[in-house]
C-alpha atoms as a PDB file:
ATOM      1  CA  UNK A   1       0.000   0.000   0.000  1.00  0.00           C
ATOM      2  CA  UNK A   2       2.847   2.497  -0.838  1.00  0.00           C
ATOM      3  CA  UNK A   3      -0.076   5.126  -1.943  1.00  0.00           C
ATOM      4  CA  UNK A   4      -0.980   5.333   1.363  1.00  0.00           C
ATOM      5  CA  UNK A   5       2.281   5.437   2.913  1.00  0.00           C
ATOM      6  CA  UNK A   6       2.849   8.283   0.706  1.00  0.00           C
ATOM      7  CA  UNK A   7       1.396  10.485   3.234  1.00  0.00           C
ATOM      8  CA  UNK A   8       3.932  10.121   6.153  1.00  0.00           C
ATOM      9  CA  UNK A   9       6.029  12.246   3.479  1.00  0.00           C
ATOM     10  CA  UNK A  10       3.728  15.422   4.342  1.00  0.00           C
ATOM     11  CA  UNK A  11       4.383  17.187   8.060  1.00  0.00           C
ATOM     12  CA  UNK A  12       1.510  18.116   9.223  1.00  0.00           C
ATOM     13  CA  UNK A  13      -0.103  17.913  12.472  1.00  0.00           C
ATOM     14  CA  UNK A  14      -3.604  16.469  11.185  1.00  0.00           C
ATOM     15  CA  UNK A  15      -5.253  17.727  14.581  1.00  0.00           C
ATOM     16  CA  UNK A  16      -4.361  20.896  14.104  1.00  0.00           C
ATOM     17  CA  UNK A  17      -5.944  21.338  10.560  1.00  0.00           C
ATOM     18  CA  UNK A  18      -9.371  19.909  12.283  1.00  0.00           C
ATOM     19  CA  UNK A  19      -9.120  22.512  15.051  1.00  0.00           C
ATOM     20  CA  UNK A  20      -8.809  24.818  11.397  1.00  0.00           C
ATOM     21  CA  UNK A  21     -11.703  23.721   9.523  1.00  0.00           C
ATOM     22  CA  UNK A  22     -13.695  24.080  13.481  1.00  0.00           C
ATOM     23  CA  UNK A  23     -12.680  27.943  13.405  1.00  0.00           C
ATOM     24  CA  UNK A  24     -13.281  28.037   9.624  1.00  0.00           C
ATOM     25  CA  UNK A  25     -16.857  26.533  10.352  1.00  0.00           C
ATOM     26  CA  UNK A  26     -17.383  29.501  12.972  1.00  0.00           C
ATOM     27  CA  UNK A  27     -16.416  32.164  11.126  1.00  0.00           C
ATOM     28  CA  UNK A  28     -17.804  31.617   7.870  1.00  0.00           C
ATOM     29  CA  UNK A  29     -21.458  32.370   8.544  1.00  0.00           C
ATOM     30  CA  UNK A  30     -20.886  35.646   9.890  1.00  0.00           C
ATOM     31  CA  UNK A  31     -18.722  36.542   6.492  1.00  0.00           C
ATOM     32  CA  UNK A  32     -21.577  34.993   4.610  1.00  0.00           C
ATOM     33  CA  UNK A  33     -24.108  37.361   5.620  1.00  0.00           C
ATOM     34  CA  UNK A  34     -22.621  39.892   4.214  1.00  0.00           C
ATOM     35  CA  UNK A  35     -24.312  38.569   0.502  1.00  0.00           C
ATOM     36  CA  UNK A  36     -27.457  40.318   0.263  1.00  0.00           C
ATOM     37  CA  UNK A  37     -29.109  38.288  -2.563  1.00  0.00           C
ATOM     38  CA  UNK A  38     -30.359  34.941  -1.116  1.00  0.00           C
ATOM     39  CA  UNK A  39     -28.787  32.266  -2.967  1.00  0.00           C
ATOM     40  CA  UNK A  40     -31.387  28.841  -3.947  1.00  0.00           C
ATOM     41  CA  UNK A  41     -34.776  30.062  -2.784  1.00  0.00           C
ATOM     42  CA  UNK A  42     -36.188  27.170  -4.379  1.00  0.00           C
ATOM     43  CA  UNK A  43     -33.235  24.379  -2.839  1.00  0.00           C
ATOM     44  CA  UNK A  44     -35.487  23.255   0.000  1.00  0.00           C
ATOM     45  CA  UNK A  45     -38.581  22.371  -2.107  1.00  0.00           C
ATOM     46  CA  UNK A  46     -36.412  19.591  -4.258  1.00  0.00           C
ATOM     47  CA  UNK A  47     -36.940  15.935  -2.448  1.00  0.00           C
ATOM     48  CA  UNK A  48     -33.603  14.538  -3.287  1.00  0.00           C
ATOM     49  CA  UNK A  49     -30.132  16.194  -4.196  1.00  0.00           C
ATOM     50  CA  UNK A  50     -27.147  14.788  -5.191  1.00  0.00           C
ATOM     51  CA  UNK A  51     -23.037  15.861  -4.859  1.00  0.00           C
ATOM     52  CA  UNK A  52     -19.858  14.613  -3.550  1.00  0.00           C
ATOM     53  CA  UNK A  53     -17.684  14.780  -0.570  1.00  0.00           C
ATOM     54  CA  UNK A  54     -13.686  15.654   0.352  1.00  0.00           C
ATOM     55  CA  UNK A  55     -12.207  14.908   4.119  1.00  0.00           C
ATOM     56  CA  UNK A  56      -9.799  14.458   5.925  1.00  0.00           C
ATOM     57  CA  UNK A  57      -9.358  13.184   9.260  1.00  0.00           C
ATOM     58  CA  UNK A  58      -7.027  12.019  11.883  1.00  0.00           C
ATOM     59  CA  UNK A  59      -8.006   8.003  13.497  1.00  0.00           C
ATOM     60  CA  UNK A  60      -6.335   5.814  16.446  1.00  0.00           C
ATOM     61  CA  UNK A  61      -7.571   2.855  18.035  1.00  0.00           C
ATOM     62  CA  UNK A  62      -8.958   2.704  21.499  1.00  0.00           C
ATOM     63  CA  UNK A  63      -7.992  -0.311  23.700  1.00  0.00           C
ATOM     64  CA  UNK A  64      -8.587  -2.182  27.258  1.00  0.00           C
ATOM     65  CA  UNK A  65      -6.008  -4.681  28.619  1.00  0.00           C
ATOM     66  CA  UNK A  66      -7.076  -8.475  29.285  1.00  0.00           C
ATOM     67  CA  UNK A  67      -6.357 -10.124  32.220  1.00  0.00           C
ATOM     68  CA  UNK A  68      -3.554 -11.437  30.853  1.00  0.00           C
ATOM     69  CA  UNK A  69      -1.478  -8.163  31.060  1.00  0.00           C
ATOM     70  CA  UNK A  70      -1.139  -8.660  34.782  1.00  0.00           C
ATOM     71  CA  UNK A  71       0.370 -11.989  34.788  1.00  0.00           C
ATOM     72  CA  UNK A  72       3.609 -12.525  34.792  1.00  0.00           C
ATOM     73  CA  UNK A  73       3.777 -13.383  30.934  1.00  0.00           C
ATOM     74  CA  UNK A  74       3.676  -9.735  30.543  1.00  0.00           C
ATOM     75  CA  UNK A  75       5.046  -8.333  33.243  1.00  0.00           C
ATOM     76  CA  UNK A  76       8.115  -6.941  30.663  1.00  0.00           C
ATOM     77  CA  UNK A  77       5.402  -5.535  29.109  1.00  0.00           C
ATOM     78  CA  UNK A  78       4.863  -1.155  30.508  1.00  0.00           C
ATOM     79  CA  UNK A  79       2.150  -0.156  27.877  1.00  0.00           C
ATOM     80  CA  UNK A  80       0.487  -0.466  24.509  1.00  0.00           C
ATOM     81  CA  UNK A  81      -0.153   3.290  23.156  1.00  0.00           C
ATOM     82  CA  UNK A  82      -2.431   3.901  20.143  1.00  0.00           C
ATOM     83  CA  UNK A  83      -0.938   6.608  18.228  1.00  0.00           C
ATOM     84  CA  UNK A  84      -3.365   8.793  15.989  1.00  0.00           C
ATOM     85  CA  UNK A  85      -2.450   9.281  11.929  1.00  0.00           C
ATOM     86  CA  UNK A  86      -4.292  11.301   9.391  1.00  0.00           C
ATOM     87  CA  UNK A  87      -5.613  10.143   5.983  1.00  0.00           C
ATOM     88  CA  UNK A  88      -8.291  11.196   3.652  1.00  0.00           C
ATOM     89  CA  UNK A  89     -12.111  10.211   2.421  1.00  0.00           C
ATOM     90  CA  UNK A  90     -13.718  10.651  -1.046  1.00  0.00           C
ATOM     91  CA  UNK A  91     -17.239  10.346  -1.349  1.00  0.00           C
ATOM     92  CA  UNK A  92     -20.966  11.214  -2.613  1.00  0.00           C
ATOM     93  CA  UNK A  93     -23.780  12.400  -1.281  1.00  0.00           C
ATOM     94  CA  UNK A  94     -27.675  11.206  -1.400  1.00  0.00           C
ATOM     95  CA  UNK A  95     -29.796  13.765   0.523  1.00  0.00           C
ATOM     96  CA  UNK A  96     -33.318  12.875   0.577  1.00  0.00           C
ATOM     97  CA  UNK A  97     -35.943  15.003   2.448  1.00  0.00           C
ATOM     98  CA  UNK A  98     -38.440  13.670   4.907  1.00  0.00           C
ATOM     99  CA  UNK A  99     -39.546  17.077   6.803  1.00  0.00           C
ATOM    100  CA  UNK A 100     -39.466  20.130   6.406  1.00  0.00           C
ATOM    101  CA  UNK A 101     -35.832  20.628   8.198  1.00  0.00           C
ATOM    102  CA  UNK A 102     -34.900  16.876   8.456  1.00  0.00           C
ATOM    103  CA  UNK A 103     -33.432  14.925   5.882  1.00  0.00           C
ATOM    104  CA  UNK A 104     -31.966  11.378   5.337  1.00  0.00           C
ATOM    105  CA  UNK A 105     -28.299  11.021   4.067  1.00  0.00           C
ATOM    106  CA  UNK A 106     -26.365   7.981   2.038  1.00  0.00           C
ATOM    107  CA  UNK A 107     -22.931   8.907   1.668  1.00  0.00           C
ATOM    108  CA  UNK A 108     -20.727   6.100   0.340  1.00  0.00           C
ATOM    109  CA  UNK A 109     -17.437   6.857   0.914  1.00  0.00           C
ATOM    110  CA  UNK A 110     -14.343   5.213   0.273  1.00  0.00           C
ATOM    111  CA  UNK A 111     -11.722   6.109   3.198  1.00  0.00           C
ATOM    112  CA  UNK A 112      -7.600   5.786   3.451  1.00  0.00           C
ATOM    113  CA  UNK A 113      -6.651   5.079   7.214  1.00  0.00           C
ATOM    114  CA  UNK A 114      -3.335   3.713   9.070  1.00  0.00           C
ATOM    115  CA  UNK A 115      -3.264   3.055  12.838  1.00  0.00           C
ATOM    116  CA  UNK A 116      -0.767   1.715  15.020  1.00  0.00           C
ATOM    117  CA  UNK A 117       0.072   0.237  18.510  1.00  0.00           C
ATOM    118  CA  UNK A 118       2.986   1.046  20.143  1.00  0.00           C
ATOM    119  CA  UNK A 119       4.368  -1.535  22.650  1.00  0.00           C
ATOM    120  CA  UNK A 120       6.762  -0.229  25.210  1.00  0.00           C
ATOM    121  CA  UNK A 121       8.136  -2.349  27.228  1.00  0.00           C
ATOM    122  CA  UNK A 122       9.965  -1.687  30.676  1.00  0.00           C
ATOM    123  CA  UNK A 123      13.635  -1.880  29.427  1.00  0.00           C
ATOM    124  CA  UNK A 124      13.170   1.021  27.851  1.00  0.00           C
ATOM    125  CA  UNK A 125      12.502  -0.576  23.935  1.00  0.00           C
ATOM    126  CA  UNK A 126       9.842  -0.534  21.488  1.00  0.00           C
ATOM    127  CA  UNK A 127       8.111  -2.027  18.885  1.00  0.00           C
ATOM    128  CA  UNK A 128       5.553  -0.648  16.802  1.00  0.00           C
ATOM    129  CA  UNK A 129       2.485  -2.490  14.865  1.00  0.00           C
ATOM    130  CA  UNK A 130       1.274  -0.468  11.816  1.00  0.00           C
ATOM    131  CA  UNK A 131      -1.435  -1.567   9.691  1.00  0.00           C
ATOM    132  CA  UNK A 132      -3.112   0.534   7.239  1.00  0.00           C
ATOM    133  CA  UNK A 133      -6.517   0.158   5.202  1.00  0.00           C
ATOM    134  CA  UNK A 134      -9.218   0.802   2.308  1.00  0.00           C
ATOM    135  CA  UNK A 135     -12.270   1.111   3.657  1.00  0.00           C
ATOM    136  CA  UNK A 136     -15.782   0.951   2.122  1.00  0.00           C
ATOM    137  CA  UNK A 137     -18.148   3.263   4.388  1.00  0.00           C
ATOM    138  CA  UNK A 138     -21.666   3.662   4.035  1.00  0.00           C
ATOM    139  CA  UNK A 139     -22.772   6.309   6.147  1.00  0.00           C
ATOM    140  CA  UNK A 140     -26.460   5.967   6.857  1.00  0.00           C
ATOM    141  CA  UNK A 141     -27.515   9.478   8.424  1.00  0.00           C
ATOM    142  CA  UNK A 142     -30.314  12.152   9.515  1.00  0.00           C
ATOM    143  CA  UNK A 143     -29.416  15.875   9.339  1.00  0.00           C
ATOM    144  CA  UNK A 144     -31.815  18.223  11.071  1.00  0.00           C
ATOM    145  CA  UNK A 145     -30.621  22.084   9.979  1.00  0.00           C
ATOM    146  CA  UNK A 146     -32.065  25.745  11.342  1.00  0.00           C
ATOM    147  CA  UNK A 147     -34.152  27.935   9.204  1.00  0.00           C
ATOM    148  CA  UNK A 148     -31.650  29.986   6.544  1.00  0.00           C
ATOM    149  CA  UNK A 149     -30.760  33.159   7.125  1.00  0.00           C
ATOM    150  CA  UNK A 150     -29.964  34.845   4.529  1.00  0.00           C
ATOM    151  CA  UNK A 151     -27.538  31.814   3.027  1.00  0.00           C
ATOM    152  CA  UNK A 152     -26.774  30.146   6.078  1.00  0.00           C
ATOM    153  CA  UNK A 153     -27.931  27.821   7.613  1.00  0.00           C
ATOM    154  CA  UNK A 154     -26.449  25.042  10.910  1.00  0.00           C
ATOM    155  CA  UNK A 155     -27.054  21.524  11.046  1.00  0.00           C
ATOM    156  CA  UNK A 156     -26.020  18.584  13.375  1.00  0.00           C
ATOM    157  CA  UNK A 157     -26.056  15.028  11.643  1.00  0.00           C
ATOM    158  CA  UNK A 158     -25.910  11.584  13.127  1.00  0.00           C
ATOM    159  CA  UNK A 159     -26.239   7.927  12.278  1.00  0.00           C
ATOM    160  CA  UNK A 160     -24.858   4.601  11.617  1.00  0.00           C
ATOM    161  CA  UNK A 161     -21.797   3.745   9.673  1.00  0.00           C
ATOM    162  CA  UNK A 162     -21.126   0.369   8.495  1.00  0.00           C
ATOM    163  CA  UNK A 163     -17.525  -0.490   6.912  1.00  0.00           C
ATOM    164  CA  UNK A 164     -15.853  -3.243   5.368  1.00  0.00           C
ATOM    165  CA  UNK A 165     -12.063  -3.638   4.448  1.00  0.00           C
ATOM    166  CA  UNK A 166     -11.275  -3.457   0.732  1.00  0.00           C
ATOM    167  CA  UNK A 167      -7.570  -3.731   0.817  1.00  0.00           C
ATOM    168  CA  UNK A 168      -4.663  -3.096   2.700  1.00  0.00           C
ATOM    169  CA  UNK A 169      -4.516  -6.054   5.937  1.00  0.00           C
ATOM    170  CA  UNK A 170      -2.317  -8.786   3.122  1.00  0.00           C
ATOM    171  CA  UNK A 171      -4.184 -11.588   3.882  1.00  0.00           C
ATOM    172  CA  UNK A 172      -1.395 -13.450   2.132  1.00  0.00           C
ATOM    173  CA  UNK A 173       1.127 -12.872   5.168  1.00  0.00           C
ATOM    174  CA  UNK A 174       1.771 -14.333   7.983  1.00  0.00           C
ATOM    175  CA  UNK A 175      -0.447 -13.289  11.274  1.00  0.00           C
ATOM    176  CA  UNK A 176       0.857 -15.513  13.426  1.00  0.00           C
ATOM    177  CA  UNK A 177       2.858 -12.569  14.915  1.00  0.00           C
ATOM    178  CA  UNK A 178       1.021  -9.937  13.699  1.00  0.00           C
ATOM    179  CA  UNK A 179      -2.578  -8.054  14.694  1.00  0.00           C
ATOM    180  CA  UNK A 180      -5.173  -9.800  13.566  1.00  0.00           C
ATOM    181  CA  UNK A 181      -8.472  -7.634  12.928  1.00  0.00           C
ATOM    182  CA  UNK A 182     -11.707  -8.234  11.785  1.00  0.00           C
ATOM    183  CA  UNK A 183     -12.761  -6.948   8.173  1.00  0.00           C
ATOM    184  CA  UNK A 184     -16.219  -5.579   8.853  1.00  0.00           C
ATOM    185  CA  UNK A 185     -16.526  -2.354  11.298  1.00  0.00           C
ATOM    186  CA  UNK A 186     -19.501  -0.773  12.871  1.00  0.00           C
ATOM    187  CA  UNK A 187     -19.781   2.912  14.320  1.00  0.00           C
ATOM    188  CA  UNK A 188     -21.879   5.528  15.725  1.00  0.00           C
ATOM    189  CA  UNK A 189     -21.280   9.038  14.087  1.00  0.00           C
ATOM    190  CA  UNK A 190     -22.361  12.626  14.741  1.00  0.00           C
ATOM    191  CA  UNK A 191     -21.278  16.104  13.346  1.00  0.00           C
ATOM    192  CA  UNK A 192     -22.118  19.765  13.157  1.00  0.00           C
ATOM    193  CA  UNK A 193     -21.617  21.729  10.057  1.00  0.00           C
ATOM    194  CA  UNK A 194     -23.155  24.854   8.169  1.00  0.00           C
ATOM    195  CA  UNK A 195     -25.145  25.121   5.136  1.00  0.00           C
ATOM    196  CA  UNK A 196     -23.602  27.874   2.711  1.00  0.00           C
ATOM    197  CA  UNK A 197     -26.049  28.651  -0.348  1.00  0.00           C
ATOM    198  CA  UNK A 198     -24.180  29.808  -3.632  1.00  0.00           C
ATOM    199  CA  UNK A 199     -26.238  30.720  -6.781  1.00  0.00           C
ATOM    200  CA  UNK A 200     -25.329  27.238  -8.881  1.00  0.00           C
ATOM    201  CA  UNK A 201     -24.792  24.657  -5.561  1.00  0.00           C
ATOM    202  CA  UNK A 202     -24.524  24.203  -1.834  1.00  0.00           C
ATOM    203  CA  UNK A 203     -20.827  24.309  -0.136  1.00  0.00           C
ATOM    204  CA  UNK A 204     -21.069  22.760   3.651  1.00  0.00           C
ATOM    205  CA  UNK A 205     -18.240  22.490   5.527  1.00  0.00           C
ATOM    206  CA  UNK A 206     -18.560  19.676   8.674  1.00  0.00           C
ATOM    207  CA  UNK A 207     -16.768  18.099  11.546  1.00  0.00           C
ATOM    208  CA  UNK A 208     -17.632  14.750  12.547  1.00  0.00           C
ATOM    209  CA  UNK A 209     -16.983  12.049  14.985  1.00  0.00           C
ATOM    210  CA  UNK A 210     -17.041   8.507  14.754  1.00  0.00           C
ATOM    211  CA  UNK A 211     -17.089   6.168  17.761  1.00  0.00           C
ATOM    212  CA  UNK A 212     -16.250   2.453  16.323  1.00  0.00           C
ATOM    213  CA  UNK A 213     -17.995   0.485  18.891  1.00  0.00           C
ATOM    214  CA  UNK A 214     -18.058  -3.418  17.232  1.00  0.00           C
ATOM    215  CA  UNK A 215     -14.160  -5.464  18.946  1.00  0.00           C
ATOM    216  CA  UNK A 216     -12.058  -5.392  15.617  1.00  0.00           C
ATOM    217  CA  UNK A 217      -9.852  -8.678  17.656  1.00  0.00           C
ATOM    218  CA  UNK A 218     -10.691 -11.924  15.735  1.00  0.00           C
ATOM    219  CA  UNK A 219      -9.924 -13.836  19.130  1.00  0.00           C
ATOM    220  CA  UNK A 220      -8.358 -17.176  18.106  1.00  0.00           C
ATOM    221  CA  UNK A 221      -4.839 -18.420  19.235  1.00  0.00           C
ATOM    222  CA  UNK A 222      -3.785 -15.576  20.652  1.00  0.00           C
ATOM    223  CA  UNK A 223       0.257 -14.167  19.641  1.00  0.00           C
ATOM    224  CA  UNK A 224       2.330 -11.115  21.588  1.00  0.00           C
ATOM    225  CA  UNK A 225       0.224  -8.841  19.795  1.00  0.00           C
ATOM    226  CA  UNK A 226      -3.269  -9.242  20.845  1.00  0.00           C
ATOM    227  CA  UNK A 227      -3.258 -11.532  24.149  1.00  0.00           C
ATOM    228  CA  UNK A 228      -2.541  -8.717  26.141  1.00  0.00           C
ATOM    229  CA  UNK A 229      -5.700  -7.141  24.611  1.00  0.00           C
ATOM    230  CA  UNK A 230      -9.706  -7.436  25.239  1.00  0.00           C
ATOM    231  CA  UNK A 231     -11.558  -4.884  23.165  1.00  0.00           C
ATOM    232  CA  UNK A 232      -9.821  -2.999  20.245  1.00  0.00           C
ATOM    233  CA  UNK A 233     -12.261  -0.618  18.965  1.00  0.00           C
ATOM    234  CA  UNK A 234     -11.635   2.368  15.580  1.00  0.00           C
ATOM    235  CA  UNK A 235     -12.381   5.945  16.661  1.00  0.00           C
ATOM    236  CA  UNK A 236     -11.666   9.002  14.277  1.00  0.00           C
ATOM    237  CA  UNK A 237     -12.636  12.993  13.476  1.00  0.00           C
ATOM    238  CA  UNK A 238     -12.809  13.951   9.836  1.00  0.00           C
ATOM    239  CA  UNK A 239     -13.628  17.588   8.629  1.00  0.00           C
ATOM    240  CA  UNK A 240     -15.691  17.171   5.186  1.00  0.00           C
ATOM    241  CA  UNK A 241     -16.686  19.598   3.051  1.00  0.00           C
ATOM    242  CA  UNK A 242     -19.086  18.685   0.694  1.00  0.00           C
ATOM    243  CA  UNK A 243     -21.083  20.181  -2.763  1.00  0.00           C
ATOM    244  CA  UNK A 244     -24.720  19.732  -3.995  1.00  0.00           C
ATOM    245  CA  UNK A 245     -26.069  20.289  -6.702  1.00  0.00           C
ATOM    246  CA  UNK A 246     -29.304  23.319  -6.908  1.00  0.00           C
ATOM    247  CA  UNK A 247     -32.086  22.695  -8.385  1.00  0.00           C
ATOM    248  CA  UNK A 248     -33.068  21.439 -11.588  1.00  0.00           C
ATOM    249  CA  UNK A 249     -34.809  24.604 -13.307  1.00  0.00           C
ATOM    250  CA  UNK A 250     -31.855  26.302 -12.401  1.00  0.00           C
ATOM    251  CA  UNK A 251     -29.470  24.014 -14.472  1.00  0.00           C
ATOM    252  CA  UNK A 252     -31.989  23.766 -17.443  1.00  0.00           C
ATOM    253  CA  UNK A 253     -32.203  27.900 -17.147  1.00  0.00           C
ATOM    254  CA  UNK A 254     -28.634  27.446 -17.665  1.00  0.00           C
ATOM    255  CA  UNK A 255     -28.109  25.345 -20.319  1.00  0.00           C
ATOM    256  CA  UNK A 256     -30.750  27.412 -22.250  1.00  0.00           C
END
């Protein structure tokens, strides 16, 4: 997977450019206002819309010890640390209306992660476990926004996310001594982001949050990698922003 490698080539502190896009998200209604034509007065009456999604986010695992970390086996063993790496998510969008402010959303996505567990151990050494992935996301979510002003307007999102692993484990290894993970992921997500209304499409910029919550361990015969572990579980922050399409008189106008 040297495409996704590839990234450890650009410095930058992934956390930082999500505390960005957070400021960005803040500040942009208030520069928005200043438009004094409203933008889409007819967006809102359309049942379904369609456009496509760019993020990027930073991911880690979160972990709890088995029993077997206190035994003596391990007792060489300090700490297992998840560190958190960035990556990137490509996607479309599906927005379907149900109410008058509430929507349902289909995003499939297709997502470009590494994680890795670092195992320190008490002389003072290291080793580190990196695996990296493809994943196929299907975000299954409900976005309830605010009335507009102007063309503005907030929304929080939330829903299910259900994942499967394209590439990227190399099943044709060896995981004896390796971490072994399960292929399919579940997780809970939930964001806040801001409608922005342009005269030819919508431009929403969004942070959201995504708590894996399905054990990722296969179990099995257990190696040095996973027997001091009981749950391993995905979490991640990704700030999208994402383009629909207006409505469809207003692309025929065009075209005429």
């Amino acid at each position: 997977m040297q495409a996704i490698n590839s990234r450890n080539k650009f410095h930058i502190r992934w956390h930082q450019v999500v505390v960005l896009g957070l400021l960005f998200i803040l500040a942009t209604p208030a520069k928005a206002q200043n438009n004094v034509a409203e933008n889409l007065l007819d967006y809102d009456q359309e049942w379904i819309h369609y456009g496509f999604l760019i993020g990027i986010h930073e991911s880690k695992y979160r972990i709890q010890y088995s029993d077997a970390y206190t035994t003596d086996a391990f007792d060489t063993l300090h700490s297992i640390v998840p560190g958190a790496l960035p990556g990137w998510k490509v996607g479309f969008v599906v927005d379907m209306a149900l109410l008058n402010y509430l929507s349902f959303r289909v995003l499939p996505t297709v997502g470009f992660y590494e994680q890795n567990l670092t195992y320190r151990y008490r002389d003072r050494t290291s080793r580190t476990e990196l695996k990296d992935a493809t994943m196929v996301e299907l975000p299954l979510m409900l976005k309830y926004k605010s009335a507009r002003r102007g063309n503005v307007a907030m929304y929080v999102t939330g829903g299910f996310s259900p994942s499967i692993e394209a590439s990227g484990k190399g099943d044709e290894l060896d995981t004896r001594e390796r971490l072994r993970l399960r292929d399919i992921n579940m997780a809970i997500d939930a964001g806040v982001g801001f409608d922005l209304y342009f005269p030819l499409f919508k431009f929403s910029p969004e942070v959201r949050y995504s708590w894996g919550f399905r054990n990722m361990l296969t179990g099995g015969e257990p190696n040095s990698y996973d027997e001091a572990l009981k749950k391993l579980t995905y979490q991640n922050i990704t700030f999208y922003i994402t383009f629909e399409g207006g409505p469809s008189y207003l692309r025929n106008r065009k075209k005429k």
